[in-house]
PDB file of N, CA and C in Angstrom:
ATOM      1  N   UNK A   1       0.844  -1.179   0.000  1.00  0.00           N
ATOM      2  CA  UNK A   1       0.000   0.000   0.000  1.00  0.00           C
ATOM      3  C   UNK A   1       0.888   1.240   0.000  1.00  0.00           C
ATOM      4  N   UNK A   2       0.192   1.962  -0.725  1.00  0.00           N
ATOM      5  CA  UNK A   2       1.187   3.567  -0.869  1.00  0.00           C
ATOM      6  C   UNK A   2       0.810   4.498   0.459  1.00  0.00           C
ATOM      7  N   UNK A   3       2.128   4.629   0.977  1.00  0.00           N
ATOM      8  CA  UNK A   3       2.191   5.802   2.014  1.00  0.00           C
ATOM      9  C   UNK A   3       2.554   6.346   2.115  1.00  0.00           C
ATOM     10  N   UNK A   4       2.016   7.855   1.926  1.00  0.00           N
ATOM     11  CA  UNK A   4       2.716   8.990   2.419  1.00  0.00           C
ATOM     12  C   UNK A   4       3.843   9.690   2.657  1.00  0.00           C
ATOM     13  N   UNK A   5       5.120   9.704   2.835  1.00  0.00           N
ATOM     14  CA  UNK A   5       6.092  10.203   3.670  1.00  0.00           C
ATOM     15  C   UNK A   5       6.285  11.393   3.653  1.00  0.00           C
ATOM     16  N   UNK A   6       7.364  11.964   4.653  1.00  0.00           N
ATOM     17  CA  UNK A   6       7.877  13.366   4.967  1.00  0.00           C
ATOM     18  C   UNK A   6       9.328  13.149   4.676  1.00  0.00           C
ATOM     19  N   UNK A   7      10.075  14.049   4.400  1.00  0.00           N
ATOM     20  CA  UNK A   7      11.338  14.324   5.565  1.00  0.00           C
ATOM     21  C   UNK A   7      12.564  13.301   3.877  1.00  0.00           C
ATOM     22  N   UNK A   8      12.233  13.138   2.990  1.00  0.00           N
ATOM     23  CA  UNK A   8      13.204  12.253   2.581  1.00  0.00           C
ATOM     24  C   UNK A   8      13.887  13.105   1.491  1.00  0.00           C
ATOM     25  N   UNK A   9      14.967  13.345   1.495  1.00  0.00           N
ATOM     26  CA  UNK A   9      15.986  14.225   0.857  1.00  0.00           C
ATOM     27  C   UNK A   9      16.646  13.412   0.181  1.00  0.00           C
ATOM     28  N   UNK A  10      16.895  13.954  -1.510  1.00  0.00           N
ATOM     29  CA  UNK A  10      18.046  13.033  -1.939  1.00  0.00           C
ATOM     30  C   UNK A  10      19.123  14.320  -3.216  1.00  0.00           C
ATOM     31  N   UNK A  11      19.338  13.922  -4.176  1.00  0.00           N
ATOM     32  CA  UNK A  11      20.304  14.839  -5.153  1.00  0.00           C
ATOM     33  C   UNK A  11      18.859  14.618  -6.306  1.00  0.00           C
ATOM     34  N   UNK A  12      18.932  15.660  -6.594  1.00  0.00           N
ATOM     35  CA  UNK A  12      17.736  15.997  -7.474  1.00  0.00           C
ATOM     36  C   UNK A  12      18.527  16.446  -8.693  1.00  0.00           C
ATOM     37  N   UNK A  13      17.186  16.181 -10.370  1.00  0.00           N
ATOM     38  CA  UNK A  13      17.625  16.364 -11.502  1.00  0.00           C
ATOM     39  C   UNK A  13      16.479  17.063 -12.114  1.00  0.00           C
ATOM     40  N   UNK A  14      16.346  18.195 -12.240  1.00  0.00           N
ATOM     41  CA  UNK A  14      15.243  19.278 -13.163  1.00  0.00           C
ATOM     42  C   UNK A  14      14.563  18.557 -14.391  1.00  0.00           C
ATOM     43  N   UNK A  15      13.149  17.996 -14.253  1.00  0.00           N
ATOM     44  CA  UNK A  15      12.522  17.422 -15.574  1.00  0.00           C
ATOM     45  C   UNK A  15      11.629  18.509 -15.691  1.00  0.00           C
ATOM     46  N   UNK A  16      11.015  18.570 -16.586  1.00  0.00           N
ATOM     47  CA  UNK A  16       9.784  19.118 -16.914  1.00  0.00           C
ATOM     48  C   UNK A  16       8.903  17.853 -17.519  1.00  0.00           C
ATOM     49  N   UNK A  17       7.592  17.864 -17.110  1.00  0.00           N
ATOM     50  CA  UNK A  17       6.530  16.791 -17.723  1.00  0.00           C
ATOM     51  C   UNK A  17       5.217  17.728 -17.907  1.00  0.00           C
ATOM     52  N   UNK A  18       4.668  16.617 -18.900  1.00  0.00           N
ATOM     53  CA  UNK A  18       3.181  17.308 -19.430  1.00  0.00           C
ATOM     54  C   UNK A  18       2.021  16.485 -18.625  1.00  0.00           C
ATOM     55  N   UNK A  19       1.322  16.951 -17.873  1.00  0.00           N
ATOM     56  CA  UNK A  19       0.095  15.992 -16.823  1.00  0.00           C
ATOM     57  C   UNK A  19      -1.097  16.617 -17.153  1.00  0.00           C
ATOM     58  N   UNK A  20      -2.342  15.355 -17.304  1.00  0.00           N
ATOM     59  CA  UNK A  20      -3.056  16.150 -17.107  1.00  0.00           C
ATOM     60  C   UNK A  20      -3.714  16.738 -16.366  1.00  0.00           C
ATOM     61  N   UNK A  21      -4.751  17.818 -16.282  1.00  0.00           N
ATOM     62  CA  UNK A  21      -5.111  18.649 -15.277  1.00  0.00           C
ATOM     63  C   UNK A  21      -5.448  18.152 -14.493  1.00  0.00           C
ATOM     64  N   UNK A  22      -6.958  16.994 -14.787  1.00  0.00           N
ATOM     65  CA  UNK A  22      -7.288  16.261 -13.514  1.00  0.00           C
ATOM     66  C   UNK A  22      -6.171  15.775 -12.528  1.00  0.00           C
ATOM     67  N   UNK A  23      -5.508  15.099 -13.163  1.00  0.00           N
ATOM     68  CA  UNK A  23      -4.349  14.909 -12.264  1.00  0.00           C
ATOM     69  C   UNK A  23      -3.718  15.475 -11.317  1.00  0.00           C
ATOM     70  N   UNK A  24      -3.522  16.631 -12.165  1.00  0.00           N
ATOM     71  CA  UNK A  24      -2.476  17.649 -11.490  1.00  0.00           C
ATOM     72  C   UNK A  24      -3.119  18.262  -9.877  1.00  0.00           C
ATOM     73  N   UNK A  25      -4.636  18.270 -10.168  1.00  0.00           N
ATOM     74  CA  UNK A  25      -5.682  18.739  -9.312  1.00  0.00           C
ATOM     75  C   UNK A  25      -5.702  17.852  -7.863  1.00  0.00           C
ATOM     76  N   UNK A  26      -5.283  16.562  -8.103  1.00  0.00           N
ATOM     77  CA  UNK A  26      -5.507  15.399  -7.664  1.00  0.00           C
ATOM     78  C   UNK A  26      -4.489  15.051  -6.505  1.00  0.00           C
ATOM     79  N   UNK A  27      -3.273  15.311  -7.333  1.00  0.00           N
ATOM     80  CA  UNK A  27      -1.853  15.096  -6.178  1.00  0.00           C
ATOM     81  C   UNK A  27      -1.938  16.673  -5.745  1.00  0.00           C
ATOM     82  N   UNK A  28      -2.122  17.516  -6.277  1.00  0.00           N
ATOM     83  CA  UNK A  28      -1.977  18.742  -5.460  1.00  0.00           C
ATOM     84  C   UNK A  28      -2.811  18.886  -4.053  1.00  0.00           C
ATOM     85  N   UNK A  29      -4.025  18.141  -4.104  1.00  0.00           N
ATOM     86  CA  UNK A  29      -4.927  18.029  -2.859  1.00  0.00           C
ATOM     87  C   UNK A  29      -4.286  17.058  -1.970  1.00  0.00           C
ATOM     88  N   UNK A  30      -4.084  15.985  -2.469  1.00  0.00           N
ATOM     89  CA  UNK A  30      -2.832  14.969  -1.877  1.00  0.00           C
ATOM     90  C   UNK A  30      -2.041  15.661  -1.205  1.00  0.00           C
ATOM     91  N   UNK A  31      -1.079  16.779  -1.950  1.00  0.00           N
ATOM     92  CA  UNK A  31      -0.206  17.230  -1.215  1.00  0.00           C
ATOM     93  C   UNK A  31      -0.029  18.351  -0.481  1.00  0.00           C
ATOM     94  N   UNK A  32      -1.684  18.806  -0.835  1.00  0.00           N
ATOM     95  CA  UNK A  32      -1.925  19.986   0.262  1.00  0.00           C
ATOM     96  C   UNK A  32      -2.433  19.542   1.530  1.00  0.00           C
ATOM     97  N   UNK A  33      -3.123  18.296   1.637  1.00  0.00           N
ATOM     98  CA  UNK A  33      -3.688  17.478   2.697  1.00  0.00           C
ATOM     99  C   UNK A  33      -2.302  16.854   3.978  1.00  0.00           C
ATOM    100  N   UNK A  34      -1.551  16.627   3.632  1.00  0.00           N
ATOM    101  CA  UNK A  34      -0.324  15.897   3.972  1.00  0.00           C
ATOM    102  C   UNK A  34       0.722  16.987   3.796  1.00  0.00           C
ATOM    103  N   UNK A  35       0.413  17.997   3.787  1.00  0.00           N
ATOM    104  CA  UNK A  35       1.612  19.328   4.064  1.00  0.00           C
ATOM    105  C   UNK A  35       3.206  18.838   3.559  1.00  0.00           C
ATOM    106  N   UNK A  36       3.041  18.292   2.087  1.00  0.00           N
ATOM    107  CA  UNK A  36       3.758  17.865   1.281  1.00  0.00           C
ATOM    108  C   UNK A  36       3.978  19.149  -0.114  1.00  0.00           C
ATOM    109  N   UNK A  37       5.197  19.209  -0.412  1.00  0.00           N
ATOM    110  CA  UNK A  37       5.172  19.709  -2.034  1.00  0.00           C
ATOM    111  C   UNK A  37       4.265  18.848  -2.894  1.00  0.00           C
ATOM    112  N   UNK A  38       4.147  19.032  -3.771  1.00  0.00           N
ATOM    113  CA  UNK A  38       3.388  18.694  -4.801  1.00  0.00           C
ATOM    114  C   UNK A  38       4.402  17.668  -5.395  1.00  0.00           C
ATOM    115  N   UNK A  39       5.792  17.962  -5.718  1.00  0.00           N
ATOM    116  CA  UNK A  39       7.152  17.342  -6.010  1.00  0.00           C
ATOM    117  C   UNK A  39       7.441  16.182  -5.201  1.00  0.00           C
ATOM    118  N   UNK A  40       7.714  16.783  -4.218  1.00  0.00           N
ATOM    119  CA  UNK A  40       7.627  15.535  -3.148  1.00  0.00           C
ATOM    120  C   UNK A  40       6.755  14.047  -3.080  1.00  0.00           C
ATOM    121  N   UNK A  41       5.621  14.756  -3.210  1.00  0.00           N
ATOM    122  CA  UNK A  41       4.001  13.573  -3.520  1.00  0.00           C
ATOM    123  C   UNK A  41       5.044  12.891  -4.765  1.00  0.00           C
ATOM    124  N   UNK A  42       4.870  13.368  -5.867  1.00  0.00           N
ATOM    125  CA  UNK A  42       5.091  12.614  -7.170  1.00  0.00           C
ATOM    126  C   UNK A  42       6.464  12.099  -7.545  1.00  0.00           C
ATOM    127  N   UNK A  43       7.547  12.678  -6.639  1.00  0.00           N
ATOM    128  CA  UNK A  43       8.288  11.052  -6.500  1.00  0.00           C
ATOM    129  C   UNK A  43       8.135   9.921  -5.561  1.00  0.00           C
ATOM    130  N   UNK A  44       7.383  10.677  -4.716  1.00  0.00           N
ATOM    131  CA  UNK A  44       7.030   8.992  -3.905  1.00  0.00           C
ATOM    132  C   UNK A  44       6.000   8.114  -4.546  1.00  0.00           C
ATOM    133  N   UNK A  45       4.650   8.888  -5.251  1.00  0.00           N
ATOM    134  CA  UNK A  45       4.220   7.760  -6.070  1.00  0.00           C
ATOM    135  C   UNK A  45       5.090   7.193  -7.195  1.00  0.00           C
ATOM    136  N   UNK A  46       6.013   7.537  -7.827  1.00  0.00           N
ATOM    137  CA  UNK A  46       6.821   7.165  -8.859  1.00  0.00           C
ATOM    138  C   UNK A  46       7.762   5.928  -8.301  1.00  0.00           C
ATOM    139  N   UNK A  47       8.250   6.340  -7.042  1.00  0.00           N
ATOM    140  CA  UNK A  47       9.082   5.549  -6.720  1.00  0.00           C
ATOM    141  C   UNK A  47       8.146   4.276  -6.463  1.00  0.00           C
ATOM    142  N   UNK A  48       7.138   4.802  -5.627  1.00  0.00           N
ATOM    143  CA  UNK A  48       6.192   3.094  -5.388  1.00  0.00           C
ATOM    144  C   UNK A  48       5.538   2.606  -6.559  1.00  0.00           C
ATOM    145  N   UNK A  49       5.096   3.351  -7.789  1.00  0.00           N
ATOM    146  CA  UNK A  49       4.918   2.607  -8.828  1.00  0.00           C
ATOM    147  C   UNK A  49       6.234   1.779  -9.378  1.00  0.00           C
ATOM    148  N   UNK A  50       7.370   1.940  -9.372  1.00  0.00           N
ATOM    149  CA  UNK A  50       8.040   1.588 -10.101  1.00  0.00           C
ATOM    150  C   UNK A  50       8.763   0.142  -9.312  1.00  0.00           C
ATOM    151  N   UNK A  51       8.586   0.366  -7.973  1.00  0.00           N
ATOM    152  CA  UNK A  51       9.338  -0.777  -7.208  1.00  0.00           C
ATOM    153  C   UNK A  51       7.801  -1.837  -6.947  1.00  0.00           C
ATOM    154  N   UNK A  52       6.254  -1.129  -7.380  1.00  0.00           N
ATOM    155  CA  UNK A  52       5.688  -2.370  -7.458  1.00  0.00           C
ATOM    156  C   UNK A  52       4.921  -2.928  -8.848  1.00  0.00           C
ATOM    157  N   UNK A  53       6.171  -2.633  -9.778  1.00  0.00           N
ATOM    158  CA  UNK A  53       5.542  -2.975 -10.905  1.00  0.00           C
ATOM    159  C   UNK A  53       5.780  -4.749 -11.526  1.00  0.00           C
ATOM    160  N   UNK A  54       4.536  -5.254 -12.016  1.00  0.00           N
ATOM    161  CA  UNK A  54       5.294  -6.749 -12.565  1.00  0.00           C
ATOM    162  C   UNK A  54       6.332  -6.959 -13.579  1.00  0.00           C
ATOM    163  N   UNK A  55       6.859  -7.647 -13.247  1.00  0.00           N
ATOM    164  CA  UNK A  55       7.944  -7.565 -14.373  1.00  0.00           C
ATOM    165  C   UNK A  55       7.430  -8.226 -16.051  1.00  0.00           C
ATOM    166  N   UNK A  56       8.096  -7.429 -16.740  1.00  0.00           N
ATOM    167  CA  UNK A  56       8.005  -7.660 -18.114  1.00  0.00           C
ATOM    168  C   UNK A  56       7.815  -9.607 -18.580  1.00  0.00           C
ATOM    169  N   UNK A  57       7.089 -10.535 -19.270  1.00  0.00           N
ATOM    170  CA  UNK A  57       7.599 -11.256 -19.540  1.00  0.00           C
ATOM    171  C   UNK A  57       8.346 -11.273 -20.870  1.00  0.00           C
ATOM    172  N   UNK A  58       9.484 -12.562 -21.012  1.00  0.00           N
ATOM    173  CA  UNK A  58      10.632 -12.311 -21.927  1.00  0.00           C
ATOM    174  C   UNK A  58      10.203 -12.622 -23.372  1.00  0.00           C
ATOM    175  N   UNK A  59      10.491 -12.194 -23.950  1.00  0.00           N
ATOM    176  CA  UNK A  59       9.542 -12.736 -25.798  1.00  0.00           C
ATOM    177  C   UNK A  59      10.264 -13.912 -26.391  1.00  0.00           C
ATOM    178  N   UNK A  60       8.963 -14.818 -26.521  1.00  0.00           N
ATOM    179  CA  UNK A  60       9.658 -16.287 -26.902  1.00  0.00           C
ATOM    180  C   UNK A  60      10.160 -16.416 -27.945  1.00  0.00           C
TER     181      UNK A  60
END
């Protein structure tokens, strides 16, 4: 289950991405609720999407 965090600092790299609005609307309440950046929110869902994703199968 995805949770939340505070407080986690690392070396950061400047992207720019295109989202859409609903979205954008979506983690921003997220991260106004949880006294989070908005930035913050969306690498922690990134990071938990990505460490709970299934893995690819291999092409026969």
């Amino acid at each position: 289950m995805f949770r939340i965090e505070k407080g986690k600092h690392k070396e950061y790299v400047i992207k720019s991405i295109r989202m859409p609005v609903d979205l954008v609307m979506k983690y921003q309440s997220l991260a106004d609720t949880n006294e989070l950046s908005f930035n913050a929110l969306i690498i922690q869902a990134l990071e938990y999407a990505v460490s709970h994703m299934e893995p690819e199968e291999e092409p026969k």
